[in-house]
PDB file of N, CA and C in Angstrom:
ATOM      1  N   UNK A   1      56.816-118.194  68.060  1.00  0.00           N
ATOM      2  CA  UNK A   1      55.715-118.093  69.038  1.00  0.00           C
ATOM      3  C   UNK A   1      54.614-119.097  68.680  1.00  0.00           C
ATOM      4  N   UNK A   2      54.708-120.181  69.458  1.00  0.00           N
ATOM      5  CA  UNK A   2      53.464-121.178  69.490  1.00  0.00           C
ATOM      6  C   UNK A   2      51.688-120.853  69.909  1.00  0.00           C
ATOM      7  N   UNK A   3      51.036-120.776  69.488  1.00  0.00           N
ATOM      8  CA  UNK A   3      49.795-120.454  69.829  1.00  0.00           C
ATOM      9  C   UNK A   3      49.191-121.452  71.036  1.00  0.00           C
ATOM     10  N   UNK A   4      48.833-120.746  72.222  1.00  0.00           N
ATOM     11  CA  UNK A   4      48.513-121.848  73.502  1.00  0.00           C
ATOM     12  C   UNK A   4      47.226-122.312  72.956  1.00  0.00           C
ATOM     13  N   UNK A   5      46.818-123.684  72.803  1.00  0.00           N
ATOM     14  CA  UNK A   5      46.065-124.120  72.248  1.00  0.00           C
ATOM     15  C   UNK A   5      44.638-124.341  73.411  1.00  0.00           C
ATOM     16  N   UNK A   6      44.771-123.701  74.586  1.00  0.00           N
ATOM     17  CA  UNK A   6      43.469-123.177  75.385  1.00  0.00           C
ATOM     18  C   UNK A   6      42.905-122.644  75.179  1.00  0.00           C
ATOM     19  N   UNK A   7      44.432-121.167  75.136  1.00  0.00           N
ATOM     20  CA  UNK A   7      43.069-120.237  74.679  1.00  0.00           C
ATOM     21  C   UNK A   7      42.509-119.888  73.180  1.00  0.00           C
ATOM     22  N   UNK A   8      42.882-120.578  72.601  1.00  0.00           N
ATOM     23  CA  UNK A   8      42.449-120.886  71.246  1.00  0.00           C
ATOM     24  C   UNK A   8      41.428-120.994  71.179  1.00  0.00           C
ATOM     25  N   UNK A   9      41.237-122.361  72.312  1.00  0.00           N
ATOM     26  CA  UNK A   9      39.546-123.260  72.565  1.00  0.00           C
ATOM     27  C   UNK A   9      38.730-122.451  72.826  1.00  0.00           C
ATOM     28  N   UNK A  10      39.061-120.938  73.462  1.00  0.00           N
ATOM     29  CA  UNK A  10      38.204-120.077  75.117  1.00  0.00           C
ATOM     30  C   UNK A  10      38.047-119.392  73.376  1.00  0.00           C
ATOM     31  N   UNK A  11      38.869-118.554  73.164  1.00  0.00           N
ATOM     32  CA  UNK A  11      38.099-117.992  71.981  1.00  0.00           C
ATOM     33  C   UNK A  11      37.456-118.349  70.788  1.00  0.00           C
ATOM     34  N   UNK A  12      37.125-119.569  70.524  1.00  0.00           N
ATOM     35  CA  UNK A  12      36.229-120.149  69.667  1.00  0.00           C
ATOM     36  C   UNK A  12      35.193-120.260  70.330  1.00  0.00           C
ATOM     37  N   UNK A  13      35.003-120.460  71.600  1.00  0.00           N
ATOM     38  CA  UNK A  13      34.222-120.947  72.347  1.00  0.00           C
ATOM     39  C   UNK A  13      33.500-119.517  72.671  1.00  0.00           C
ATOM     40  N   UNK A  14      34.234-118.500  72.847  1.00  0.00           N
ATOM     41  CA  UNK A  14      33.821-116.736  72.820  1.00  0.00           C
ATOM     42  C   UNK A  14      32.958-116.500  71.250  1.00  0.00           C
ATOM     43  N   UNK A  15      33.850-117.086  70.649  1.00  0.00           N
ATOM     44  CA  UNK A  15      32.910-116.496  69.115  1.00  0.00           C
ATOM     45  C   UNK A  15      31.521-117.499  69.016  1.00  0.00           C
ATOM     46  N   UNK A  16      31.642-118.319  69.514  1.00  0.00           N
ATOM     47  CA  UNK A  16      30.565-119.192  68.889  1.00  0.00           C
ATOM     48  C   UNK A  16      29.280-118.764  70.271  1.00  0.00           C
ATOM     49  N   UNK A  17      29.510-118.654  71.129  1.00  0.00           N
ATOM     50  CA  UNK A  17      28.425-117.929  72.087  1.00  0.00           C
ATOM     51  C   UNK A  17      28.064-116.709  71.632  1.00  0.00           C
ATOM     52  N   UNK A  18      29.333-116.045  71.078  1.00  0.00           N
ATOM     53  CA  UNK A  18      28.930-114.576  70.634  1.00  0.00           C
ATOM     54  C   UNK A  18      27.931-114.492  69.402  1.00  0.00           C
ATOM     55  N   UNK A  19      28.119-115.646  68.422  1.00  0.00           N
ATOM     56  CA  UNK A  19      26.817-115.797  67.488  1.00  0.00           C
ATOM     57  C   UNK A  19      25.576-116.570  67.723  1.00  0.00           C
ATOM     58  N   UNK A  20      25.801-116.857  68.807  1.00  0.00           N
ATOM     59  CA  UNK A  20      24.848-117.830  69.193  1.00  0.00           C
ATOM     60  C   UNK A  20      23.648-116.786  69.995  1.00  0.00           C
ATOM     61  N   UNK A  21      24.137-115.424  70.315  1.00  0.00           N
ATOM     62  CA  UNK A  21      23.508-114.566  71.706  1.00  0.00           C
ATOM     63  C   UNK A  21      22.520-113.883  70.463  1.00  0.00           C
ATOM     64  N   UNK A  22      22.823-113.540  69.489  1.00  0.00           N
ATOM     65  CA  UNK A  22      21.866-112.610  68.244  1.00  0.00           C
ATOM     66  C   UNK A  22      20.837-112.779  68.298  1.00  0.00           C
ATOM     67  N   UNK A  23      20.445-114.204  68.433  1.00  0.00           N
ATOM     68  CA  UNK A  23      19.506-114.917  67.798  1.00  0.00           C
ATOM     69  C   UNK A  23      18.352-114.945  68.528  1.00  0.00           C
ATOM     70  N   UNK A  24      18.160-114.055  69.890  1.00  0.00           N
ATOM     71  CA  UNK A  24      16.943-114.141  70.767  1.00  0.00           C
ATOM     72  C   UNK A  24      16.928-112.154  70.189  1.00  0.00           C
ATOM     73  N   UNK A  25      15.780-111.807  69.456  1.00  0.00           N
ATOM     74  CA  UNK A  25      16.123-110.080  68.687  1.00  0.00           C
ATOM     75  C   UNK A  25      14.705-109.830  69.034  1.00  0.00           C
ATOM     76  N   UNK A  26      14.354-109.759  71.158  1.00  0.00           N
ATOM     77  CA  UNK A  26      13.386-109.633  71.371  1.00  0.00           C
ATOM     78  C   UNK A  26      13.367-108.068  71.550  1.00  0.00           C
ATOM     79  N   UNK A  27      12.422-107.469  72.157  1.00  0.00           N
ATOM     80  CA  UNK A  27      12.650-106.411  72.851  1.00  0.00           C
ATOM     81  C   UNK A  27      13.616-106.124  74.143  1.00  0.00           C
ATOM     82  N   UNK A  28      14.296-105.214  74.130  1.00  0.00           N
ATOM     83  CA  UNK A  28      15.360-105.038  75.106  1.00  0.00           C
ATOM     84  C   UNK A  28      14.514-105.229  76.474  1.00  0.00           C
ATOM     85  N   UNK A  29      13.458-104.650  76.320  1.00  0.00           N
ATOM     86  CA  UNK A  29      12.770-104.224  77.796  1.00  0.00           C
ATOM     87  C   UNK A  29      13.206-105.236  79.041  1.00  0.00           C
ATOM     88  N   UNK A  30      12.732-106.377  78.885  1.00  0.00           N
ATOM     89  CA  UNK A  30      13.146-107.739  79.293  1.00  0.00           C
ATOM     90  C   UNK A  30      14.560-107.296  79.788  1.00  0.00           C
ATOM     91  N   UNK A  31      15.625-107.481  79.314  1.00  0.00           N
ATOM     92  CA  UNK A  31      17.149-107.802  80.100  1.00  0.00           C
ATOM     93  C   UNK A  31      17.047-106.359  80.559  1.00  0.00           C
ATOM     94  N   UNK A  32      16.907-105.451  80.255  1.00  0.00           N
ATOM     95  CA  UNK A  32      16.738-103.605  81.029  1.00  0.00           C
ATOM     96  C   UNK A  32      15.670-104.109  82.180  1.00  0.00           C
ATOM     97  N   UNK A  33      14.937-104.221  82.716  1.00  0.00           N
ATOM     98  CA  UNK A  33      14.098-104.445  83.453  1.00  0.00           C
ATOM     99  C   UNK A  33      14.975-105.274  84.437  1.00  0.00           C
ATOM    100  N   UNK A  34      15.927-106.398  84.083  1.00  0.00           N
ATOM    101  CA  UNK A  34      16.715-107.273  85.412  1.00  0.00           C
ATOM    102  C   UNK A  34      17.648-106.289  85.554  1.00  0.00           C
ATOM    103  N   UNK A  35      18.270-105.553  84.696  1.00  0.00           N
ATOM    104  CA  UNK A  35      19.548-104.827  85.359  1.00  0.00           C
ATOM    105  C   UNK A  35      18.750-104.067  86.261  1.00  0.00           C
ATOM    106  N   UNK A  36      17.966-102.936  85.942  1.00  0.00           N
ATOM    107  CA  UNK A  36      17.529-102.155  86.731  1.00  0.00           C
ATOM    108  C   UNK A  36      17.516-103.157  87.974  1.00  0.00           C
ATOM    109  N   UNK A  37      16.737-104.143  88.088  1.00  0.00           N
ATOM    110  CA  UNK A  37      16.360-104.543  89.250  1.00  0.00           C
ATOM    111  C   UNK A  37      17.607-104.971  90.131  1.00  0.00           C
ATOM    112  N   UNK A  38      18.477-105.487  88.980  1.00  0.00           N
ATOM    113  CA  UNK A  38      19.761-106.140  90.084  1.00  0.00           C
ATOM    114  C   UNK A  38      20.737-104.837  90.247  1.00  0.00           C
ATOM    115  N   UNK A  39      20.545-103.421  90.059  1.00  0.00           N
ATOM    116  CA  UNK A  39      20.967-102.441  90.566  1.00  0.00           C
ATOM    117  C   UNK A  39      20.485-101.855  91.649  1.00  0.00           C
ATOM    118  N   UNK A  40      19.193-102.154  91.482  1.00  0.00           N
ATOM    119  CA  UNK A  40      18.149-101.615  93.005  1.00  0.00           C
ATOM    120  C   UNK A  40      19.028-102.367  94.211  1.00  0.00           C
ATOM    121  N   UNK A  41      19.071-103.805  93.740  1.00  0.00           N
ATOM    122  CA  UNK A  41      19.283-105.149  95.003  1.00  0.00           C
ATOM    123  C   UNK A  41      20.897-104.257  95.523  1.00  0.00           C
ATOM    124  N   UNK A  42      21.337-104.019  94.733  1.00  0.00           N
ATOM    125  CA  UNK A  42      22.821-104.159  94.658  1.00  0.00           C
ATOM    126  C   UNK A  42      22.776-102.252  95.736  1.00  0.00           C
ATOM    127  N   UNK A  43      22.224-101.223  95.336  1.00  0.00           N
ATOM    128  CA  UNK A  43      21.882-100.190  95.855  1.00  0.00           C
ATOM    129  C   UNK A  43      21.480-100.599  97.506  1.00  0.00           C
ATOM    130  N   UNK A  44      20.452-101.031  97.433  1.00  0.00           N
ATOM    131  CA  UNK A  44      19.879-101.397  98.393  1.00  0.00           C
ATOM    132  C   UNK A  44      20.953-102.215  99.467  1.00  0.00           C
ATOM    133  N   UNK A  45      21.526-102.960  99.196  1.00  0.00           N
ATOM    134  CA  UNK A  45      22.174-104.169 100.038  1.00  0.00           C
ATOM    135  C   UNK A  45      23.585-102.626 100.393  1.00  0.00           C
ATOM    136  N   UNK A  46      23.972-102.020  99.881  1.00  0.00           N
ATOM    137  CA  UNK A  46      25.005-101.107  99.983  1.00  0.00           C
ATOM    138  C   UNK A  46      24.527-100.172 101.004  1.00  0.00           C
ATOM    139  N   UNK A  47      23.412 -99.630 100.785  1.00  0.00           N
ATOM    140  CA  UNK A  47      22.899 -98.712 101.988  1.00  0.00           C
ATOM    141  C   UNK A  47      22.740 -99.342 102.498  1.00  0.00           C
ATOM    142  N   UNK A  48      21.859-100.563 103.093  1.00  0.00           N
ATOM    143  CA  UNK A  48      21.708-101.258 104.232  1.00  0.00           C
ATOM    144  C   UNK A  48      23.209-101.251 105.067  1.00  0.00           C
ATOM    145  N   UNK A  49      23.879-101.974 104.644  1.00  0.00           N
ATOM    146  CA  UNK A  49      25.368-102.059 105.392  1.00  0.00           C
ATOM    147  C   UNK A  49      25.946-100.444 105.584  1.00  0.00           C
ATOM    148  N   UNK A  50      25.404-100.036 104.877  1.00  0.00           N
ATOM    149  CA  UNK A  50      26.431 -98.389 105.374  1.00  0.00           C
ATOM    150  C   UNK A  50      25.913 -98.045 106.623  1.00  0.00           C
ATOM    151  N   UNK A  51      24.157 -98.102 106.245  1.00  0.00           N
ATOM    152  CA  UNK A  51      23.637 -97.924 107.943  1.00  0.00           C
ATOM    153  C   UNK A  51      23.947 -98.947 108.733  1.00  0.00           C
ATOM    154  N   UNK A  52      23.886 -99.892 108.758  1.00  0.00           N
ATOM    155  CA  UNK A  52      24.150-101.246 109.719  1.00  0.00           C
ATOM    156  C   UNK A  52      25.768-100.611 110.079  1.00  0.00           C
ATOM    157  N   UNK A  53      26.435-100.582 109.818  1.00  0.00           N
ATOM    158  CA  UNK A  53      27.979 -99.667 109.906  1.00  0.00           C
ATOM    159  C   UNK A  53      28.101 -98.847 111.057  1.00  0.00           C
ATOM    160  N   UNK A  54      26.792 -97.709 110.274  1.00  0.00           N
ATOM    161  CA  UNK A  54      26.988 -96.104 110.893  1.00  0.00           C
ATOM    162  C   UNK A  54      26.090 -96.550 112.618  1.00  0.00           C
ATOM    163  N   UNK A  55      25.180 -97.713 112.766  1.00  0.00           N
ATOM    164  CA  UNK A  55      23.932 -98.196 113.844  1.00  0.00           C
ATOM    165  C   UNK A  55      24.714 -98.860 114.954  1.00  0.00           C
TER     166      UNK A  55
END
């Protein structure tokens, strides 16, 4: 079994982002604050179309 030498690249390329992400050791609040928000958008855009649907 030969090792595909892509994804070799994709997972070096996985580890080295993955040590590279540590290194901002701000407060969470920040990235919690966009999810929330891109759950609202994402909520929001879902009911809209259910009513736009049911209208």
């Amino acid at each position: 079994m030969s090792e595909d030498p892509l994804r070799e690249g994709i997972a070096k390329r996985m580890e080295k982002v993955r040590k590279d992400i540590p290194v901002e050791k701000k407060p969470n609040w920040r990235r919690r604050v966009i999810v929330l928000v891109m759950k609202l958008v994402l909520a929001g855009v879902m009911l809209f179309s259910i009513l736009r649907y049911f209208w």
